[in-house]
N, C-alpha and C. Protein backbone atom coordinates (compact mmCIF):
# COMPACT_ATOMS: atom_id res chain seq x y z
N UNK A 1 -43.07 -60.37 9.36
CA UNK A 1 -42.28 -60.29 8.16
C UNK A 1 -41.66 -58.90 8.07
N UNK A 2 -40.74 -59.04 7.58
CA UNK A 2 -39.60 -57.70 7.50
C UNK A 2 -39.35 -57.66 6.47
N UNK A 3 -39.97 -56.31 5.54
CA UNK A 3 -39.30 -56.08 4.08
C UNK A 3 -38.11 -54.85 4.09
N UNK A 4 -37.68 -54.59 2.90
CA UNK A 4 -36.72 -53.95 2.37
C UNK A 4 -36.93 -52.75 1.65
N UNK A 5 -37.11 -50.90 1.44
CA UNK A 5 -37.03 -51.17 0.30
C UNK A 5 -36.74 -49.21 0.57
N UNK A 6 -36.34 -48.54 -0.64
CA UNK A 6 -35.34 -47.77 -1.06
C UNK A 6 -36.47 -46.63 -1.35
N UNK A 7 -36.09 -45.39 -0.76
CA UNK A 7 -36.74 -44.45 -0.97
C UNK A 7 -35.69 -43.55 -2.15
N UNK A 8 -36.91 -43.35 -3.23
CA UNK A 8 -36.03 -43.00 -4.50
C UNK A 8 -35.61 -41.15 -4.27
N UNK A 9 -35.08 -40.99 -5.48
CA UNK A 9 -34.78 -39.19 -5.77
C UNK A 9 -36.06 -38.59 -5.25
N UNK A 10 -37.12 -39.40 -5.53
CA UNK A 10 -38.56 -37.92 -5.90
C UNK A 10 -39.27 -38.45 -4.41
N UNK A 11 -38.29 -38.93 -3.56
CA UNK A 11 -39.33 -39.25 -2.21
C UNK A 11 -40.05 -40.31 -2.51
N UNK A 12 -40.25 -41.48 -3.44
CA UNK A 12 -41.23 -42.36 -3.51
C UNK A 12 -40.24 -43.85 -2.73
N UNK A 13 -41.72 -44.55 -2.73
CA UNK A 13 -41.08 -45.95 -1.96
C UNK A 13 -41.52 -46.94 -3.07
N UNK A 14 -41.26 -48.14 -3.11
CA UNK A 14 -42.23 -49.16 -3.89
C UNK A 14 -42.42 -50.25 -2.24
N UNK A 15 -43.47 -50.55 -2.18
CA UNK A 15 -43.98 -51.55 -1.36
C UNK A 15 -43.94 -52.75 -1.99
N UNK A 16 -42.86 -53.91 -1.54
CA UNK A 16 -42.79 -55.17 -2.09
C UNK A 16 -43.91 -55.91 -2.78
N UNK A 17 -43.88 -56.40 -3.38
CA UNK A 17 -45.05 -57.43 -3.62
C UNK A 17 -45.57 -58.43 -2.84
N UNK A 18 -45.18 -58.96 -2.06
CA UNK A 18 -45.39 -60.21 -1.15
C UNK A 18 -46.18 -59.25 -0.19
N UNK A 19 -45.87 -58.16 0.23
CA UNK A 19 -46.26 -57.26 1.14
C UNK A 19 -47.66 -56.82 0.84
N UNK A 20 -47.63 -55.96 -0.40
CA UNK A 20 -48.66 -55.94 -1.37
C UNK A 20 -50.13 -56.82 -1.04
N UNK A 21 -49.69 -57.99 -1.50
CA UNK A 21 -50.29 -59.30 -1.93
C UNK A 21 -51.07 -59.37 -0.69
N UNK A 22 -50.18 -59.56 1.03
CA UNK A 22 -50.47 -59.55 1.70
C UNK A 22 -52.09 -59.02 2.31
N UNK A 23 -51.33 -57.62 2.22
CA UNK A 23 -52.42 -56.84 2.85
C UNK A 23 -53.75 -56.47 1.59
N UNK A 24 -53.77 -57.17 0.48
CA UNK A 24 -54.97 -56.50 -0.59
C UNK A 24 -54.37 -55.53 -1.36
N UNK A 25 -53.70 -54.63 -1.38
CA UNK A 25 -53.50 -53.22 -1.73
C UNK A 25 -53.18 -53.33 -2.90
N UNK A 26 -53.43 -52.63 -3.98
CA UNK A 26 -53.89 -52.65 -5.30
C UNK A 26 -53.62 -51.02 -5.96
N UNK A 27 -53.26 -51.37 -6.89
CA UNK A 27 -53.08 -49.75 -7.79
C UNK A 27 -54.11 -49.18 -6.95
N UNK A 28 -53.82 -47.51 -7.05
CA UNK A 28 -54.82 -46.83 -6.91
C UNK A 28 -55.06 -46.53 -5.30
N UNK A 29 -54.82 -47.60 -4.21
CA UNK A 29 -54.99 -47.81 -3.00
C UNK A 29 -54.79 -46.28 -2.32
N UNK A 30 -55.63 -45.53 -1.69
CA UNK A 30 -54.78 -44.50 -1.00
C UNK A 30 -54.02 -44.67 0.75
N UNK A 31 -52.86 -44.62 0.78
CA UNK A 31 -52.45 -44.97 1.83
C UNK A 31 -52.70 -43.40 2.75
N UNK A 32 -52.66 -43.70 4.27
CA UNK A 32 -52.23 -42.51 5.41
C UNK A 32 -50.57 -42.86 5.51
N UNK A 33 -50.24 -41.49 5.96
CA UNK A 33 -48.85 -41.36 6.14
C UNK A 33 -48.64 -40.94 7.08
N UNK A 34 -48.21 -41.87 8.41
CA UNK A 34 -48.72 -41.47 10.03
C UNK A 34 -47.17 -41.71 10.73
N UNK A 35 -46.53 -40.06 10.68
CA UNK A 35 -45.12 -40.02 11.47
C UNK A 35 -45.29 -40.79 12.48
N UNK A 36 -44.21 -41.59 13.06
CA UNK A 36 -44.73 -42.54 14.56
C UNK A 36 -43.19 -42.58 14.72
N UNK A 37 -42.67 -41.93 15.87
CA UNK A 37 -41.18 -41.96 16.60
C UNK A 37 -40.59 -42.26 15.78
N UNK A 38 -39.81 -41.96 14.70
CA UNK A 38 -38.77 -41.84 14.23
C UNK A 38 -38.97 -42.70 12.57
N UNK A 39 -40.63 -43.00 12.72
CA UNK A 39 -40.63 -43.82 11.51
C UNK A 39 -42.02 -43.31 10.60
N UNK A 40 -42.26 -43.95 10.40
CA UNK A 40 -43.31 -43.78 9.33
C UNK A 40 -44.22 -45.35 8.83
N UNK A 41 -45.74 -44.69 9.26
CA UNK A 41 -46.67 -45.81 8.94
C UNK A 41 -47.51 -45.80 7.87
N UNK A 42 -47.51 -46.64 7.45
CA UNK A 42 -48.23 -46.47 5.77
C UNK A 42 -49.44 -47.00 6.32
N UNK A 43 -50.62 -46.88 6.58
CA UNK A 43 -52.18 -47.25 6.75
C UNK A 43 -52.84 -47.20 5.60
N UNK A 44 -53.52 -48.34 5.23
CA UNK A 44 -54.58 -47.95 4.16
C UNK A 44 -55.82 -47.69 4.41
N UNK A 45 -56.20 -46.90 3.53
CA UNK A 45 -57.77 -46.35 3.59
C UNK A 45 -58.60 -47.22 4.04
N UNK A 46 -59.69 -47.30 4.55
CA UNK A 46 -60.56 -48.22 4.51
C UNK A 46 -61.17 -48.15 3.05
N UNK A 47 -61.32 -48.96 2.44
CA UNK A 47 -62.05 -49.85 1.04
C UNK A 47 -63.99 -49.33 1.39
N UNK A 48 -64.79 -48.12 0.56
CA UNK A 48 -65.67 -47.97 0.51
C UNK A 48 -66.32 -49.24 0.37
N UNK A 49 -67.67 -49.62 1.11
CA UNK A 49 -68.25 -51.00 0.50
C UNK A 49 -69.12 -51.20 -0.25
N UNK A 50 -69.50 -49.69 -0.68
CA UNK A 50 -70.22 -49.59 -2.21
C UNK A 50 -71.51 -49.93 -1.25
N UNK A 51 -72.04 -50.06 -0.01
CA UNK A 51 -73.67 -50.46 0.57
C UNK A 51 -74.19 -48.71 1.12
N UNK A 52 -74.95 -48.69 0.84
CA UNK A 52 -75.81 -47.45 1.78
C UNK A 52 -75.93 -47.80 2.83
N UNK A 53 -75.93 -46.61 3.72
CA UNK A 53 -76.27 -46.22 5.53
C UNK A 53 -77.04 -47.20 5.72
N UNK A 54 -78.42 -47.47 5.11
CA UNK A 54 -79.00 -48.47 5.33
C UNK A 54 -78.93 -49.74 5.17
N UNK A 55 -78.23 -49.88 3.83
CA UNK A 55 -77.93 -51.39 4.36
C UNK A 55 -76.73 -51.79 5.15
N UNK A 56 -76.12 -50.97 5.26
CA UNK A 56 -75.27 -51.21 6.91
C UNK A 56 -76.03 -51.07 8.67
N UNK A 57 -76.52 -50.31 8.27
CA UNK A 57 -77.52 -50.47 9.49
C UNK A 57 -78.32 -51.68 9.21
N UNK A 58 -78.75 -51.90 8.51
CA UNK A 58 -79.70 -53.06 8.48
C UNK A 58 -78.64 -54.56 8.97
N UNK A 59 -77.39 -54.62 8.41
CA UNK A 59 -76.61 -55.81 9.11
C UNK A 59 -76.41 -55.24 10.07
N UNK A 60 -75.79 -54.37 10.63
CA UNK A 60 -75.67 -54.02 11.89
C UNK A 60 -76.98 -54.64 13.06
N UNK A 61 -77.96 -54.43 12.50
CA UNK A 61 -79.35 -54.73 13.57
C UNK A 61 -79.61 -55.95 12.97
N UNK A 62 -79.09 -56.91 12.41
CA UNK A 62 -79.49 -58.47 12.22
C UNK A 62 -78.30 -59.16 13.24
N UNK A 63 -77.18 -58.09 13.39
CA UNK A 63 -76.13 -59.01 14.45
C UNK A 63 -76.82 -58.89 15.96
N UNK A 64 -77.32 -57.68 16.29
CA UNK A 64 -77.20 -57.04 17.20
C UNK A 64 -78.88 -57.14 18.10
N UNK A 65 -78.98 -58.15 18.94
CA UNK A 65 -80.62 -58.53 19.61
C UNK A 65 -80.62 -57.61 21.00
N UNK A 66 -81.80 -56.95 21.18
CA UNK A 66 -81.71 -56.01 22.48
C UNK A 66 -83.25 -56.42 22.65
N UNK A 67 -83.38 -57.12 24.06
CA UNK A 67 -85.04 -57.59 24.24
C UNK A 67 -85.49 -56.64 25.04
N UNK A 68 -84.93 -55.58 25.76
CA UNK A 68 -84.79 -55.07 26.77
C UNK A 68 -86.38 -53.97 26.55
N UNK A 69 -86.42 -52.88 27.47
CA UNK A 69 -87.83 -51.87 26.80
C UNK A 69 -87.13 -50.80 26.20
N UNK A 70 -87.64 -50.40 25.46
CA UNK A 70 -86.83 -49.12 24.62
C UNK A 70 -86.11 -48.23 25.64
N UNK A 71 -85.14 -47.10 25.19
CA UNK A 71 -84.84 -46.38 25.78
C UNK A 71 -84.35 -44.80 24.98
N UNK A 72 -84.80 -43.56 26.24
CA UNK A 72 -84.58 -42.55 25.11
C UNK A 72 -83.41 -42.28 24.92
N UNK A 73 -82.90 -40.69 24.20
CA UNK A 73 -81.75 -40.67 24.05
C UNK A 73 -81.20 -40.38 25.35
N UNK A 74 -82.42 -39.36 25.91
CA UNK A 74 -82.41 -38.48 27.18
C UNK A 74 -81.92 -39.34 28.43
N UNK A 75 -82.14 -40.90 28.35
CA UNK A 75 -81.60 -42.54 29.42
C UNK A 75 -80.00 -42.48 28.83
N UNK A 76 -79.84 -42.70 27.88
CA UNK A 76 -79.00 -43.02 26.87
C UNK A 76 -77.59 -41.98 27.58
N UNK A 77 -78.05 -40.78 27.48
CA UNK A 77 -77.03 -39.83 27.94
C UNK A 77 -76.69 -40.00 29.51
N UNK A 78 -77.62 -39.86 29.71
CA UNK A 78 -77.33 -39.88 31.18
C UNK A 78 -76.55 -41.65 31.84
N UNK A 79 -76.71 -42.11 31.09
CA UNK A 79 -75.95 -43.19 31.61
C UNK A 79 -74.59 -43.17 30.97
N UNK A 80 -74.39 -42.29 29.46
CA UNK A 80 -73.33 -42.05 29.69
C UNK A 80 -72.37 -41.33 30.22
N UNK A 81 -73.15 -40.12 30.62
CA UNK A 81 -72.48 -39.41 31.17
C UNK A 81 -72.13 -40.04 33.38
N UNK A 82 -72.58 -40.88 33.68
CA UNK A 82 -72.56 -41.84 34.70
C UNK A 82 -71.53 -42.32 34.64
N UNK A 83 -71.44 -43.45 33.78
CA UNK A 83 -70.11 -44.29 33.44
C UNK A 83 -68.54 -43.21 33.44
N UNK A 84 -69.02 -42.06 32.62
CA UNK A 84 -67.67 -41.13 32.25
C UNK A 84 -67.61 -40.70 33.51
N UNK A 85 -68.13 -40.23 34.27
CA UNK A 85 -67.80 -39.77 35.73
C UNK A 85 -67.17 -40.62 36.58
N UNK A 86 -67.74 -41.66 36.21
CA UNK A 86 -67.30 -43.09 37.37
C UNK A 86 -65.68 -43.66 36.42
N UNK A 87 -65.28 -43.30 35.48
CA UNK A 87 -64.50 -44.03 35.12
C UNK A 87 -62.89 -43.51 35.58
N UNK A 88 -63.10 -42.32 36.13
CA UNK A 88 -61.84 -42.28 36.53
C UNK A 88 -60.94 -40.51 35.94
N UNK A 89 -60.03 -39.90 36.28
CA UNK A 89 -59.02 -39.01 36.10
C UNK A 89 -59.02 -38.68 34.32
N UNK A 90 -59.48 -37.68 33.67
CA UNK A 90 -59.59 -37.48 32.40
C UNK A 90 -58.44 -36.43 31.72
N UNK A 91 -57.41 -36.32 32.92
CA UNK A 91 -56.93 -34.95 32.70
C UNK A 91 -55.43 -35.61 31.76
N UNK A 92 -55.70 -36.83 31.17
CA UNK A 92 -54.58 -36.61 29.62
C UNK A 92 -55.44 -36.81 28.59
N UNK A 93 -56.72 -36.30 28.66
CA UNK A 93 -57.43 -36.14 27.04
C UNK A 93 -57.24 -34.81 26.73
């Protein structure tokens, strides 16, 4: 979908309604304002979900089954740092 719409005197835009409607966005919404080649991207915030660390971790580990034997961080690193070696030419980060 392709909207329309008029950037006023004071620099403001109005975002259609259908558009609006679309994506959730609601008074108050804070958008990002992300220059991109010659244009401009309006991103919205991510929406706080009002849950604590923990109870996101806690769904997080009801999706997530690992039968495997524990492992430390000290395994943990080193395999990532394995993979990053093996993955190839890093020199456009």
């Amino acid at each position: 979908m392709n909207a329309k719409t008029t950037l006023s005197a004071k620099g403001q835009v109005v975002i259609p309604k259908d558009v609006r409607d679309q994506l959730g966005l609601a008074p108050g919404q804070v958008l990002d304002v992300v220059p991109m080649g010659g244009g401009v991207l309006l991103r919205p915030r991510h929406k706080k979900s009002g849950r604590s660390f923990d109870e996101i971790m806690k769904g997080i580990r009801a999706r997530i089954v690992y039968k495997g034997p524990s492992v430390s961080i000290e395994e943990m690193n080193e395999t990532i740092a394995e993979h990053w070696a093996l993955s190839g030419d890093r020199g456009d980060w």
